[in-house]
Protein backbone atom coordinates (compact mmCIF):
# COMPACT_ATOMS: atom_id res chain seq x y z
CA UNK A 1 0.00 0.00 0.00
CA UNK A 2 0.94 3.44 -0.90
CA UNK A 3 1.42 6.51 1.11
CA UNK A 4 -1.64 8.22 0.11
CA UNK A 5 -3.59 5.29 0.26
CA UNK A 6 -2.39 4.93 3.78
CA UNK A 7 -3.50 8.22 4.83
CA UNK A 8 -6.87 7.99 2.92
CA UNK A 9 -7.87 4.32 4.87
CA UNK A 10 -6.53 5.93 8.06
CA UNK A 11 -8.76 9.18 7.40
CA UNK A 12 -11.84 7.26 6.84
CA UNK A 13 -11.28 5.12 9.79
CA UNK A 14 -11.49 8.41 11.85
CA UNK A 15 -14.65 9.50 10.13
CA UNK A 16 -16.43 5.80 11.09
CA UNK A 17 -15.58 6.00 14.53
CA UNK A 18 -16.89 9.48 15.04
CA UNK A 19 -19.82 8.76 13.82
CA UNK A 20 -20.08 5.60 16.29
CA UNK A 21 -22.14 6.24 18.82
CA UNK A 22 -22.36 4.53 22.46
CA UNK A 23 -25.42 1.93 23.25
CA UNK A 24 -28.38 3.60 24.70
CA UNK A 25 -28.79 3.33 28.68
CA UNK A 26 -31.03 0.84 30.45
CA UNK A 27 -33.66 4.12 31.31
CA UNK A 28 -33.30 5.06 27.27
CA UNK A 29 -37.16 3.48 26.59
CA UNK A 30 -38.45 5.28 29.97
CA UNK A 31 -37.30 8.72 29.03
CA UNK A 32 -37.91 8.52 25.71
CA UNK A 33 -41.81 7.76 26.33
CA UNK A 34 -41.41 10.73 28.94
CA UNK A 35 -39.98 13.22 26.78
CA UNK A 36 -42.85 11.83 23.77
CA UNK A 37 -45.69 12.12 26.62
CA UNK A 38 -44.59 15.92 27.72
CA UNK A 39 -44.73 16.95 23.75
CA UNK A 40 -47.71 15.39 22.82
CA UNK A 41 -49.64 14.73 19.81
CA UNK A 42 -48.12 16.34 16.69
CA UNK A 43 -50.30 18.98 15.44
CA UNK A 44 -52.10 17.52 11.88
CA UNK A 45 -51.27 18.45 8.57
CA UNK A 46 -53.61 21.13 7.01
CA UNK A 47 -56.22 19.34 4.64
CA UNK A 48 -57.69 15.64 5.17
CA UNK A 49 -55.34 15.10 8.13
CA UNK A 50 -57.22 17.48 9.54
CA UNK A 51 -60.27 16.07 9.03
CA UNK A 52 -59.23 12.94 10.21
CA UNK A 53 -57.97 13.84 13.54
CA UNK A 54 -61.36 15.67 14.13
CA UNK A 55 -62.88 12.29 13.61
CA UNK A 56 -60.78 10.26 15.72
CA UNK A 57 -61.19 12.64 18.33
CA UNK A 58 -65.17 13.18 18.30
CA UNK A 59 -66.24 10.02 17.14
CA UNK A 60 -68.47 8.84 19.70
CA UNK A 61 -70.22 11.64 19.45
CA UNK A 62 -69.71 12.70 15.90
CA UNK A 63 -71.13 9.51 14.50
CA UNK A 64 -74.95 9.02 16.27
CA UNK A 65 -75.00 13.03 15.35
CA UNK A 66 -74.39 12.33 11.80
CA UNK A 67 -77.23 8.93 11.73
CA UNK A 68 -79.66 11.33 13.17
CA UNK A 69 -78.66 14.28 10.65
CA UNK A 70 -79.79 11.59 7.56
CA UNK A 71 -82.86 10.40 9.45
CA UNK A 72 -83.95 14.02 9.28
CA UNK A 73 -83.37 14.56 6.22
CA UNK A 74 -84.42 11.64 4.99
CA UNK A 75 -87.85 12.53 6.76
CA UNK A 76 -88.09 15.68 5.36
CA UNK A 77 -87.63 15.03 1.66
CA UNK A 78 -90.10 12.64 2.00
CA UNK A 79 -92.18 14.75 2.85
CA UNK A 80 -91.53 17.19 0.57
CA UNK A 81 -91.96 14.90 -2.31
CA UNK A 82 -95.03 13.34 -0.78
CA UNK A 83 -96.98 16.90 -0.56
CA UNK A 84 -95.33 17.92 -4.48
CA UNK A 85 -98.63 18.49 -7.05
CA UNK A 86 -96.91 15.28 -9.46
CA UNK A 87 -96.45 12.85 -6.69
CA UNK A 88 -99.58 11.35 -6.03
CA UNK A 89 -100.81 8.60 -4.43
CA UNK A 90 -103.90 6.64 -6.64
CA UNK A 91 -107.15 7.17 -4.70
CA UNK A 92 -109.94 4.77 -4.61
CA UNK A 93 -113.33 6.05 -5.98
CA UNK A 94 -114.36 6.01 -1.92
CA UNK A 95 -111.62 8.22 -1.12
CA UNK A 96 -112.15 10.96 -4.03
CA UNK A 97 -116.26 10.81 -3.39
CA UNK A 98 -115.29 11.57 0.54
CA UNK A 99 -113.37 14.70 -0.49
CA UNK A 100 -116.74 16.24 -2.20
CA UNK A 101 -118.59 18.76 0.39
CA UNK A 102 -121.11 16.68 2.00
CA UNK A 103 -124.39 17.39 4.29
CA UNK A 104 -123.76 17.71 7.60
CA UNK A 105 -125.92 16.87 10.60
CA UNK A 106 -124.90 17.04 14.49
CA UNK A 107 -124.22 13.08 16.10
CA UNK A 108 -127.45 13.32 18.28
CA UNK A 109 -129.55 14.34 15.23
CA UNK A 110 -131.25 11.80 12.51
CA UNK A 111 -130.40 12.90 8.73
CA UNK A 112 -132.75 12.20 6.15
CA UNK A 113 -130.73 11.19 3.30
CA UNK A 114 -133.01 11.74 -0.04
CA UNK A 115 -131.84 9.45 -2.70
CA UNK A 116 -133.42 10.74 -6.43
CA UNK A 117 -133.36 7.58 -8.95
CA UNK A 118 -134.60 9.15 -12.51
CA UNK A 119 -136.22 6.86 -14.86
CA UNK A 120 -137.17 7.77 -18.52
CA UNK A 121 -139.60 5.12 -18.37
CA UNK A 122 -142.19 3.47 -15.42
CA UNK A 123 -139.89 0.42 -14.08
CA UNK A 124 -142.27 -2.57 -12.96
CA UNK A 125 -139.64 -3.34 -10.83
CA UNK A 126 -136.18 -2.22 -9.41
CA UNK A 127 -133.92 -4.01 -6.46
CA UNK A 128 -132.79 -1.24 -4.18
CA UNK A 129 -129.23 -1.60 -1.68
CA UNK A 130 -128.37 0.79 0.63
CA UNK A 131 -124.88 0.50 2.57
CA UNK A 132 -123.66 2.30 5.49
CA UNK A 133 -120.39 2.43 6.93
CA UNK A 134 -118.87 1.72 10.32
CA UNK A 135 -119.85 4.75 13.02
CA UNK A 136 -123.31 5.21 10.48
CA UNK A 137 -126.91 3.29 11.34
CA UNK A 138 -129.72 3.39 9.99
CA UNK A 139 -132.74 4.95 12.03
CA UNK A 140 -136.31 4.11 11.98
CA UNK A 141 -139.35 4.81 14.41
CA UNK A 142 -136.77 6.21 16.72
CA UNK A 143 -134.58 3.45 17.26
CA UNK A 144 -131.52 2.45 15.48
CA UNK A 145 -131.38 -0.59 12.96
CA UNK A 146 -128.36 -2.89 13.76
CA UNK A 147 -128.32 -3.36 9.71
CA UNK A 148 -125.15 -2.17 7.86
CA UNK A 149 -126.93 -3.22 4.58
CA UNK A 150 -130.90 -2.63 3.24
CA UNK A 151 -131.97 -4.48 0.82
CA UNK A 152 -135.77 -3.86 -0.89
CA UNK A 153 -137.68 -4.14 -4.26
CA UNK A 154 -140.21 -1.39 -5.79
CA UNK A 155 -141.78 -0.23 -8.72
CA UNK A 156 -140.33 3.09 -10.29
CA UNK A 157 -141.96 5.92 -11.98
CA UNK A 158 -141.20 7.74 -14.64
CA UNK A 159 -139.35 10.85 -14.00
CA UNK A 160 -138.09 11.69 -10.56
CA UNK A 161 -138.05 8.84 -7.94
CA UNK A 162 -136.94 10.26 -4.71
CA UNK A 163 -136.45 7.80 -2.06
CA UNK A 164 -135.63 9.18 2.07
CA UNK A 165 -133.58 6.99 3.76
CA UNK A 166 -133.01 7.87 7.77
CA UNK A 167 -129.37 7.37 9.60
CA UNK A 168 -127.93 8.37 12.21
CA UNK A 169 -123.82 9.05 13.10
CA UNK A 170 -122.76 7.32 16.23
CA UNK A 171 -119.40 9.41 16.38
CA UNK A 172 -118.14 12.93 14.28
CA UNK A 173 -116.64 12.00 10.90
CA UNK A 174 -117.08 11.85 7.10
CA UNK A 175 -118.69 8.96 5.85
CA UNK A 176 -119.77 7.56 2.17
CA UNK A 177 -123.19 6.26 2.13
CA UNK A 178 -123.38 4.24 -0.93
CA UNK A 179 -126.80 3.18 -2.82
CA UNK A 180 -127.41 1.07 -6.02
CA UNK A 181 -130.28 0.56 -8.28
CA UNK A 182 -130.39 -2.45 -10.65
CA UNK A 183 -133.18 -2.77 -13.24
CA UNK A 184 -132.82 -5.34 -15.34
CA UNK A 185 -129.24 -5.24 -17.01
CA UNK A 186 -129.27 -1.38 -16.12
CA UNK A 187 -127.19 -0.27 -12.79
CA UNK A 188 -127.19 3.13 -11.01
CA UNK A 189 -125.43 4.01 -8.18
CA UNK A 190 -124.94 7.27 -5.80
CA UNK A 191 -122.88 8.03 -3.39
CA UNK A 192 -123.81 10.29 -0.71
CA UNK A 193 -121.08 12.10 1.42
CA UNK A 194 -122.39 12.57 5.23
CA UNK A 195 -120.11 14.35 7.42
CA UNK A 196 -121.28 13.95 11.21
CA UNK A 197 -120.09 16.55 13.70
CA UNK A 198 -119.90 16.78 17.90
CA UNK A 199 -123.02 18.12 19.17
């Protein structure tokens, strides 16, 4: 080996061994969890670190806040869309003949319901059904009728046939009193709205 070569092995030696450094002590781990615990959490990045931490840090309280957030608004566009003019629900023919204005008579007063059948021609004979609804009886010589149906057969004139039919309301409400005419292969049918009120 050379001179310079020497010098050059003998120089980097020096460098190595001052970057050696000794073995940590046997209290290294304990004050280096001390020294960690006194500085405390690093402070997040700006951005989704951020974001992230927040999480962490709030969850148990973030999380049922957010469920009941989407249950509420959930709720209300539901309702929004419900109530919007081309989101509606089919009605029945019962449903859209109990939103007509209808006669109304206290609950301890009898109504006279007067059913008009028209005829162009005398009828020798007609069957006649009237049907009441639930919290709706019929009413005659001052007692009620436990019937939910009448049934009956008569002769109609020609022209105007009006027919009175007597019920009572047992509680306030709108009802749909439905009656049907059949004569021969020819069927008519009325409905009659009856809204009962308190009093």
């Amino acid at each position: 080996m050379s001179e310079p070569e020497e010098n050059e092995d003998r120089a980097l030696r020096e460098r190595l061994a001052a970057l050696r450094d000794d073995a940590p002590g046997l209290d290294f781990q304990a004050t280096l969890h001390r020294r960690l615990v006194e500085a405390g959490p690093p402070t997040p990045a700006p951005g989704w670190d951020a974001v992230r931490s927040f999480w962490r840090r709030h969850a148990p309280v973030l999380w049922p806040a957010v469920g009941i957030a989407a249950g509420v608004a959930t709720f209300l566009v539901l309702g929004a869309v419900r109530d919007l003019p081309g989101a509606t629900v089919p009605e029945t023919p019962q449903a859209r003949a109990l939103e007509r204005p209808g006669t109304q008579v206290p609950v301890s007063k009898v109504a006279v319901i007067k059913l008009d059948f028209t005829a162009d021609v005398a009828v020798e004979q007609a069957d006649f059904q009237v049907s009441l609804p639930e919290g709706l009886s019929f009413w005659a010589d001052g007692e009620e009728l436990p019937l939910r149906s009448f049934q009956w057969t008569q002769a109609l004139s020609a022209g105007s046939n009006v027919i009175p039919i007597a019920v009572r309301g047992q509680r306030p409400g709108r009802y749909l009193v439905t009656a049907l005419a059949r004569a021969g292969d020819q069927r008519i049918e009325h409905d009659v709205v009856l809204e009962v009120t308190g009093g």
